[in-house]
PDB file of N, CA and C in Angstrom:
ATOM      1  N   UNK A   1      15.759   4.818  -5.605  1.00  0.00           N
ATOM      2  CA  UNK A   1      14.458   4.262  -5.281  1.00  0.00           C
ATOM      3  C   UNK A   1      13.674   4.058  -6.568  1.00  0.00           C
ATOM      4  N   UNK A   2      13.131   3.282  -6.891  1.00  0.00           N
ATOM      5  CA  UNK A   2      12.322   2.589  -8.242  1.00  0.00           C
ATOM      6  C   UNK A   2      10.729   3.028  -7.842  1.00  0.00           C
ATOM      7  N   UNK A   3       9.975   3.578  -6.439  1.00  0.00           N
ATOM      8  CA  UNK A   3       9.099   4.041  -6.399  1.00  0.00           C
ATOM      9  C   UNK A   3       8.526   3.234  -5.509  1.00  0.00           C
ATOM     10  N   UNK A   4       6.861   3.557  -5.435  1.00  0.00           N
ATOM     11  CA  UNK A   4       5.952   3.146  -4.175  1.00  0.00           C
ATOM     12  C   UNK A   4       5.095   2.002  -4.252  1.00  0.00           C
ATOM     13  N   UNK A   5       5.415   0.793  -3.886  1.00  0.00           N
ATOM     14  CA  UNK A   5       4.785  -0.400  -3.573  1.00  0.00           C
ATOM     15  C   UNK A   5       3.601  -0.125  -2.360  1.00  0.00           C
ATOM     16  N   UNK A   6       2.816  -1.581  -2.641  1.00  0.00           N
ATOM     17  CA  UNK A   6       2.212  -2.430  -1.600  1.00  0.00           C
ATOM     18  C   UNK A   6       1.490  -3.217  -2.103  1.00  0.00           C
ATOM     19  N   UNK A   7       0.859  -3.577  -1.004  1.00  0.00           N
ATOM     20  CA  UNK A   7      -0.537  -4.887  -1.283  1.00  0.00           C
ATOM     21  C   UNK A   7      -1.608  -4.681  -0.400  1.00  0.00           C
ATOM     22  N   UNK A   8      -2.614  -5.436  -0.663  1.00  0.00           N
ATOM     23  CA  UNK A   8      -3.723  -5.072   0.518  1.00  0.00           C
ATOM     24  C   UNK A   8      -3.724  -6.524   1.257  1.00  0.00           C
ATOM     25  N   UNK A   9      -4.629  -6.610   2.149  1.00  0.00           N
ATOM     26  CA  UNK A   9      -4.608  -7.467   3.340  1.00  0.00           C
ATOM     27  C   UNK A   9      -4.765  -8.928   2.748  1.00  0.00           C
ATOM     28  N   UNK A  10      -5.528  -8.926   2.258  1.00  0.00           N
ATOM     29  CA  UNK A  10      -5.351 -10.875   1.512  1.00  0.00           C
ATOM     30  C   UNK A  10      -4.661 -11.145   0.189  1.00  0.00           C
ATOM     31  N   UNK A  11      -4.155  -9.746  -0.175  1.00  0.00           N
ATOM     32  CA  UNK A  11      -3.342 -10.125  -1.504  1.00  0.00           C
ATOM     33  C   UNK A  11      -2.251 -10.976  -1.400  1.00  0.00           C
ATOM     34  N   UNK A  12      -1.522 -11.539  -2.535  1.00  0.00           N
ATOM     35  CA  UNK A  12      -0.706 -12.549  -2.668  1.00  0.00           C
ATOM     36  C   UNK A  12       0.425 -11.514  -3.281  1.00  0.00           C
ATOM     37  N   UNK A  13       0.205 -10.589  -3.821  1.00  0.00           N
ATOM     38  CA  UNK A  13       1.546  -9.876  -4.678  1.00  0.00           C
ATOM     39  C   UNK A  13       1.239  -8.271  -4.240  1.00  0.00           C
ATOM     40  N   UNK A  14       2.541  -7.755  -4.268  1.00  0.00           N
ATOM     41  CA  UNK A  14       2.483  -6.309  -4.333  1.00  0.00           C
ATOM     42  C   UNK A  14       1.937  -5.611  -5.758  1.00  0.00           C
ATOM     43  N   UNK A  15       1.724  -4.624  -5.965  1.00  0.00           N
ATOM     44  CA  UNK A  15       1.231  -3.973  -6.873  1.00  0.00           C
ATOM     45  C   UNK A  15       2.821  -3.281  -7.377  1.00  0.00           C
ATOM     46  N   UNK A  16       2.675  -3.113  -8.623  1.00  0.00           N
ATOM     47  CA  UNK A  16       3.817  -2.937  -9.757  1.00  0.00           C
ATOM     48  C   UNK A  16       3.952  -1.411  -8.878  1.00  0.00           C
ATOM     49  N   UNK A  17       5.585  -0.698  -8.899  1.00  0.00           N
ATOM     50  CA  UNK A  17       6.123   0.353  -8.086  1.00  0.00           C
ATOM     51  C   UNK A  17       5.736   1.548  -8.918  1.00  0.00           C
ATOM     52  N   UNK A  18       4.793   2.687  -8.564  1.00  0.00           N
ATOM     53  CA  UNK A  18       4.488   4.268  -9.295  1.00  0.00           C
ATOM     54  C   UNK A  18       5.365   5.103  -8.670  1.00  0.00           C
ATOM     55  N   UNK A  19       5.084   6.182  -9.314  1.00  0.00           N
ATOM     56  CA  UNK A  19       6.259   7.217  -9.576  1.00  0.00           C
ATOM     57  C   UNK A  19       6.070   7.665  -8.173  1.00  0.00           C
ATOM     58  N   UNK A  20       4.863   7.999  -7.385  1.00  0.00           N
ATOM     59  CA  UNK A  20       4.795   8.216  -6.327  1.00  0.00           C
ATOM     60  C   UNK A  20       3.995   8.304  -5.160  1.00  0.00           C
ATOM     61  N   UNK A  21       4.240   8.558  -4.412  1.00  0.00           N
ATOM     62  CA  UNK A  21       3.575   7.516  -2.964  1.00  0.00           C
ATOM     63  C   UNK A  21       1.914   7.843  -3.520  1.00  0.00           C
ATOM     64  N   UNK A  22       1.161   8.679  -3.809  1.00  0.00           N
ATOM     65  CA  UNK A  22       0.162   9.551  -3.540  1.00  0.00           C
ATOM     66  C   UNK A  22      -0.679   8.691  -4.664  1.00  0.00           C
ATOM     67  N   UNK A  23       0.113   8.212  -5.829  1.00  0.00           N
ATOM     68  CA  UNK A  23      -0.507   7.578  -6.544  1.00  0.00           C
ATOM     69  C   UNK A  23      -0.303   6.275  -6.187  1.00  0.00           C
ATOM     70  N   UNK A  24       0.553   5.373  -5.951  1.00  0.00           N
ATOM     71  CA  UNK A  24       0.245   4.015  -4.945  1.00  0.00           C
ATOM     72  C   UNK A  24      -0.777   4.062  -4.199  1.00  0.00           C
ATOM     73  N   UNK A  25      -1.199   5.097  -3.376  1.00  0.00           N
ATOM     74  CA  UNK A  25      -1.611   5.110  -2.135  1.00  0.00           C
ATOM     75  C   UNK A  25      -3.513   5.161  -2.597  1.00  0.00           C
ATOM     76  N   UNK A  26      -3.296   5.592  -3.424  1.00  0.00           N
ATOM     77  CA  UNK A  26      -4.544   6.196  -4.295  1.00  0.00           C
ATOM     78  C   UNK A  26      -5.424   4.770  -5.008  1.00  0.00           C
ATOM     79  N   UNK A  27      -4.566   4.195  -5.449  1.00  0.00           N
ATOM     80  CA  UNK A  27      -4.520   2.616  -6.340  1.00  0.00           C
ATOM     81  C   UNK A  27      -4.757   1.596  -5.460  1.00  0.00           C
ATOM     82  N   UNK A  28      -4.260   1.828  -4.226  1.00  0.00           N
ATOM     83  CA  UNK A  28      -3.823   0.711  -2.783  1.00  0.00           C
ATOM     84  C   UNK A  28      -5.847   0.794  -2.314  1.00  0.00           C
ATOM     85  N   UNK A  29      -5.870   2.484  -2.079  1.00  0.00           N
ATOM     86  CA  UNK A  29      -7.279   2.347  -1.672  1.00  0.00           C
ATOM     87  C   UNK A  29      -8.309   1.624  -2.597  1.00  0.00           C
ATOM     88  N   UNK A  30      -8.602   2.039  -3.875  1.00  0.00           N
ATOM     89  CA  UNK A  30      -9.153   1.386  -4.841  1.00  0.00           C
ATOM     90  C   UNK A  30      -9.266   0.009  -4.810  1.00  0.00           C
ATOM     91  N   UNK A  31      -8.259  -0.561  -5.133  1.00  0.00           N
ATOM     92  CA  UNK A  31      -7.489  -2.193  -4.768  1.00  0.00           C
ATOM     93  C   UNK A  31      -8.623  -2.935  -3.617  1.00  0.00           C
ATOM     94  N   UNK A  32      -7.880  -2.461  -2.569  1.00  0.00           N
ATOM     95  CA  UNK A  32      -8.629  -2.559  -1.201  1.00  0.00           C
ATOM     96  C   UNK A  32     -10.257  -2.740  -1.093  1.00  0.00           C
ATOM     97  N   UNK A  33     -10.819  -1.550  -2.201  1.00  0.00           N
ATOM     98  CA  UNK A  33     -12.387  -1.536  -1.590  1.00  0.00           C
ATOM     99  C   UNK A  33     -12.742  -2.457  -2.510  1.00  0.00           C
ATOM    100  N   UNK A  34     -12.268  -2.584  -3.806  1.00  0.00           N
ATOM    101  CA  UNK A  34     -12.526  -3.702  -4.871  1.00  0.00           C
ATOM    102  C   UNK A  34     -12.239  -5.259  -4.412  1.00  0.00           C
ATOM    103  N   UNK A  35     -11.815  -5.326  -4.192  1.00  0.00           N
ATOM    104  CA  UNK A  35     -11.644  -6.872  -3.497  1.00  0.00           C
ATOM    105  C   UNK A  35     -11.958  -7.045  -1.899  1.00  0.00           C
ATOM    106  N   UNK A  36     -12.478  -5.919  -1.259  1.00  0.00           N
ATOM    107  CA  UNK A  36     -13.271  -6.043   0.313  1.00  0.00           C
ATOM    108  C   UNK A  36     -12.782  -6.511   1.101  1.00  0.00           C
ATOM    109  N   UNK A  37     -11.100  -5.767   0.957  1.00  0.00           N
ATOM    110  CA  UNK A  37     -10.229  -6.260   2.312  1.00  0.00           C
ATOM    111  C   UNK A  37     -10.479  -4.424   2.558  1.00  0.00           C
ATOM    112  N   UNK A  38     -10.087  -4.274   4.430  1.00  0.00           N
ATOM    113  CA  UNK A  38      -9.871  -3.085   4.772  1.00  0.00           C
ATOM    114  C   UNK A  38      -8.918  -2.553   5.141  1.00  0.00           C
ATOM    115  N   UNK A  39      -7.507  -3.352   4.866  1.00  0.00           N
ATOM    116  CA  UNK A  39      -6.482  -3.011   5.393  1.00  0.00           C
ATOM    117  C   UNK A  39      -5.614  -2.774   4.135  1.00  0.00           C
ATOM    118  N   UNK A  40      -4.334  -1.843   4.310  1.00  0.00           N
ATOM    119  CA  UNK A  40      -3.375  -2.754   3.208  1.00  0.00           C
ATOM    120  C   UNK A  40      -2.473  -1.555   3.565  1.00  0.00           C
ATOM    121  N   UNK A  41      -0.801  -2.158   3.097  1.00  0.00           N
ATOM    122  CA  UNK A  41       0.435  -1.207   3.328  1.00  0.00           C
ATOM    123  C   UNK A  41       1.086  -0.773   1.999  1.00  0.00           C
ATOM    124  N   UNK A  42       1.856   0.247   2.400  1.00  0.00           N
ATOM    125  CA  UNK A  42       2.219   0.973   1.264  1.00  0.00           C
ATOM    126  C   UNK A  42       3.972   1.451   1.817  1.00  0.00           C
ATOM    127  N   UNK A  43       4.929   1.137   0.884  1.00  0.00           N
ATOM    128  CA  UNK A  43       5.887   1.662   1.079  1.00  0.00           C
ATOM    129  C   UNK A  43       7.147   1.746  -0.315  1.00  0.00           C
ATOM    130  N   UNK A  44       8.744   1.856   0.125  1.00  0.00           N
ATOM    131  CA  UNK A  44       9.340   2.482  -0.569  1.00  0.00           C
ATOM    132  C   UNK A  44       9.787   1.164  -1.347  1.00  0.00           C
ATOM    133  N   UNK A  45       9.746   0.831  -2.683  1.00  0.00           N
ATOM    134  CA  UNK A  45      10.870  -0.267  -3.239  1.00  0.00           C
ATOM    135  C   UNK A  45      12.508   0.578  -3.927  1.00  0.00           C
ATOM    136  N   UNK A  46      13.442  -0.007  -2.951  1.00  0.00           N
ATOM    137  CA  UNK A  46      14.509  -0.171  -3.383  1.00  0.00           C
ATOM    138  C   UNK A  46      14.832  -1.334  -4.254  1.00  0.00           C
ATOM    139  N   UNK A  47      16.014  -0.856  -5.022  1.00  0.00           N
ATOM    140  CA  UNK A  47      16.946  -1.501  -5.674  1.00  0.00           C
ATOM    141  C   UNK A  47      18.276  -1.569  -5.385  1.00  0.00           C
ATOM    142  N   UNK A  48      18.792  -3.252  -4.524  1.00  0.00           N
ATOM    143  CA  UNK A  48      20.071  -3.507  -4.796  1.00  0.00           C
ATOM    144  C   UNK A  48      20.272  -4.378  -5.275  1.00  0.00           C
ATOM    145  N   UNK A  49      21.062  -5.667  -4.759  1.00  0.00           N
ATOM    146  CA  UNK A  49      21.478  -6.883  -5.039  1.00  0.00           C
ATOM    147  C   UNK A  49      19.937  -7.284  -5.549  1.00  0.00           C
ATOM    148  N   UNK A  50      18.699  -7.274  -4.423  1.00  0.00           N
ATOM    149  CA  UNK A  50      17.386  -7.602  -4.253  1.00  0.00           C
ATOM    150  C   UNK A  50      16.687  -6.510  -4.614  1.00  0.00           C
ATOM    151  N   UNK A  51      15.321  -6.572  -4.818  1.00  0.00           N
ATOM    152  CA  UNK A  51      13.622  -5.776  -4.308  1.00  0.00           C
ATOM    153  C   UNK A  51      14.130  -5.606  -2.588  1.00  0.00           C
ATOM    154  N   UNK A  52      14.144  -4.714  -2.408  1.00  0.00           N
ATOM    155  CA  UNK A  52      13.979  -4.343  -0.862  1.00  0.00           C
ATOM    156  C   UNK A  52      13.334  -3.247  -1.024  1.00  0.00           C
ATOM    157  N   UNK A  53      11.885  -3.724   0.239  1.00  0.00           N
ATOM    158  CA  UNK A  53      10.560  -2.715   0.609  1.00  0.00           C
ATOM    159  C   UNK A  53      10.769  -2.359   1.721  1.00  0.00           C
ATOM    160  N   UNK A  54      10.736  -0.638   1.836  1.00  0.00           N
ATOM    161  CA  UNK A  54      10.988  -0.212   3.158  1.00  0.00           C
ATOM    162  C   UNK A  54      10.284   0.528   3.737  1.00  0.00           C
ATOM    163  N   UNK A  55      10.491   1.167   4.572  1.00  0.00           N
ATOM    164  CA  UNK A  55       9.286   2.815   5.497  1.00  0.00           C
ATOM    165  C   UNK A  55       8.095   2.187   5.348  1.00  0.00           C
ATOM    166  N   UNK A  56       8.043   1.130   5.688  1.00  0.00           N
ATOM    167  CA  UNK A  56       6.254   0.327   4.880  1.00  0.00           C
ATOM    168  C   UNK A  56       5.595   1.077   6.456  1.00  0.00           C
ATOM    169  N   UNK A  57       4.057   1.269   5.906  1.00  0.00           N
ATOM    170  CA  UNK A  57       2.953   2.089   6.615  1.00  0.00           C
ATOM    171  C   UNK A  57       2.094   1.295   6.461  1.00  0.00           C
ATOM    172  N   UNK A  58       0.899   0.972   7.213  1.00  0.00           N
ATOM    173  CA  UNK A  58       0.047   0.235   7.318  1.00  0.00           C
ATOM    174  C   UNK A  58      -1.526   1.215   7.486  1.00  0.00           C
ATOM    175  N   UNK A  59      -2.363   1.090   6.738  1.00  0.00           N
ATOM    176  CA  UNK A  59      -3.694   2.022   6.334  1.00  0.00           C
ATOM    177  C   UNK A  59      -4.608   0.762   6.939  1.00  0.00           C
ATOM    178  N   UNK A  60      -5.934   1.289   7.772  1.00  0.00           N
ATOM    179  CA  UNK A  60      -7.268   0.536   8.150  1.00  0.00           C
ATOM    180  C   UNK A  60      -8.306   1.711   7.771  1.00  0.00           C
ATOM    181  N   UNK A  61      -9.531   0.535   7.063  1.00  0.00           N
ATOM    182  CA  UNK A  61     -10.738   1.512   6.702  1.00  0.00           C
ATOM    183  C   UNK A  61     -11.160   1.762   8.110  1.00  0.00           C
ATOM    184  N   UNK A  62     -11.230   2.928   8.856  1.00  0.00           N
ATOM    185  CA  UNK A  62     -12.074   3.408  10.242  1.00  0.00           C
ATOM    186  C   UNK A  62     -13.427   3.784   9.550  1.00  0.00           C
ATOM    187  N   UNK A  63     -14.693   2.937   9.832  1.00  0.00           N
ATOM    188  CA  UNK A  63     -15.838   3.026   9.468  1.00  0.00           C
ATOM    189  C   UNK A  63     -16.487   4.013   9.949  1.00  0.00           C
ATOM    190  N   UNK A  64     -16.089   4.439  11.300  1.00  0.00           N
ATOM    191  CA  UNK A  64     -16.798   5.888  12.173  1.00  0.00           C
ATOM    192  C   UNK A  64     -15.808   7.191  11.454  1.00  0.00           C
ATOM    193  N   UNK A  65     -15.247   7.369  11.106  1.00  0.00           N
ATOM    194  CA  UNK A  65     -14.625   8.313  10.261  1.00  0.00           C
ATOM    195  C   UNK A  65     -14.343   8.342   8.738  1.00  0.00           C
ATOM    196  N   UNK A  66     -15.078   6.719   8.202  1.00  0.00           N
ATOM    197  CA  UNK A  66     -15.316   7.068   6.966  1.00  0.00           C
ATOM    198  C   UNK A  66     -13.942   7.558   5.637  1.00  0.00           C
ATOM    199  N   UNK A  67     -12.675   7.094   6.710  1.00  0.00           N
ATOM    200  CA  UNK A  67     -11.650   7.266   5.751  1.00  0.00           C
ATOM    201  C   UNK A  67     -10.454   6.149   6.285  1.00  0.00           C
ATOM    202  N   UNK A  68      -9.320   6.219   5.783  1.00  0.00           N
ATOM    203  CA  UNK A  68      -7.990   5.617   5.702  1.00  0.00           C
ATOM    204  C   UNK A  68      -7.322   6.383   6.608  1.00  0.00           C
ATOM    205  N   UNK A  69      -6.837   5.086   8.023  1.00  0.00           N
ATOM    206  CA  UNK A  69      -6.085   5.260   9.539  1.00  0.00           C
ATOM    207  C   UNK A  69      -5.043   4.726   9.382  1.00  0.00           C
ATOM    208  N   UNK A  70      -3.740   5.026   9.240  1.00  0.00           N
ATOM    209  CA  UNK A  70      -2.488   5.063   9.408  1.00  0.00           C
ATOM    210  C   UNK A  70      -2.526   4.101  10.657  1.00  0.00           C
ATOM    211  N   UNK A  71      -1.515   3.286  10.989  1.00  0.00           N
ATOM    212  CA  UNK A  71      -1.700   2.344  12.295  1.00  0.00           C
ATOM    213  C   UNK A  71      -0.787   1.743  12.498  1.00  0.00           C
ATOM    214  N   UNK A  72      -0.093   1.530  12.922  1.00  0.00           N
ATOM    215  CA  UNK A  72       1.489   0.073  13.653  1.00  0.00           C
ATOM    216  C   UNK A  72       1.073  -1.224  13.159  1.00  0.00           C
TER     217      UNK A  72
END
């Protein structure tokens, strides 16, 4: 595994792969509130033949709880 991707909701590119999820996930939120989307996913980049992104998770800002909702 080469580490933890994503993008947020109107982005065009994933964000370059970190060592690990906690810091993607950390960068993803940042990302997110800086450009004033409220959504965005985060998951695993493999390396084979291709970039293959996997276990991808999907985060929503919940405004009545004031944090990041895990969601389908």
């Amino acid at each position: 595994m080469l580490g933890y991707s994503g993008y947020t909701e109107h982005s065009d590119y994933y964000i370059a792969p970190h060592d690990t999820w906690e810091s993607a996930f950390e960068f993803l939120k940042q990302l997110a509130c800086e450009s004033g989307d409220n959504e965005f996913c985060i998951g695993e980049v493999h390396q084979t033949s291709v970039l293959e992104f996997g276990n991808i998770k999907w985060y929503k800002w919940n405004e009545d709880k004031g944090e990041w909702i895990q969601y389908d």
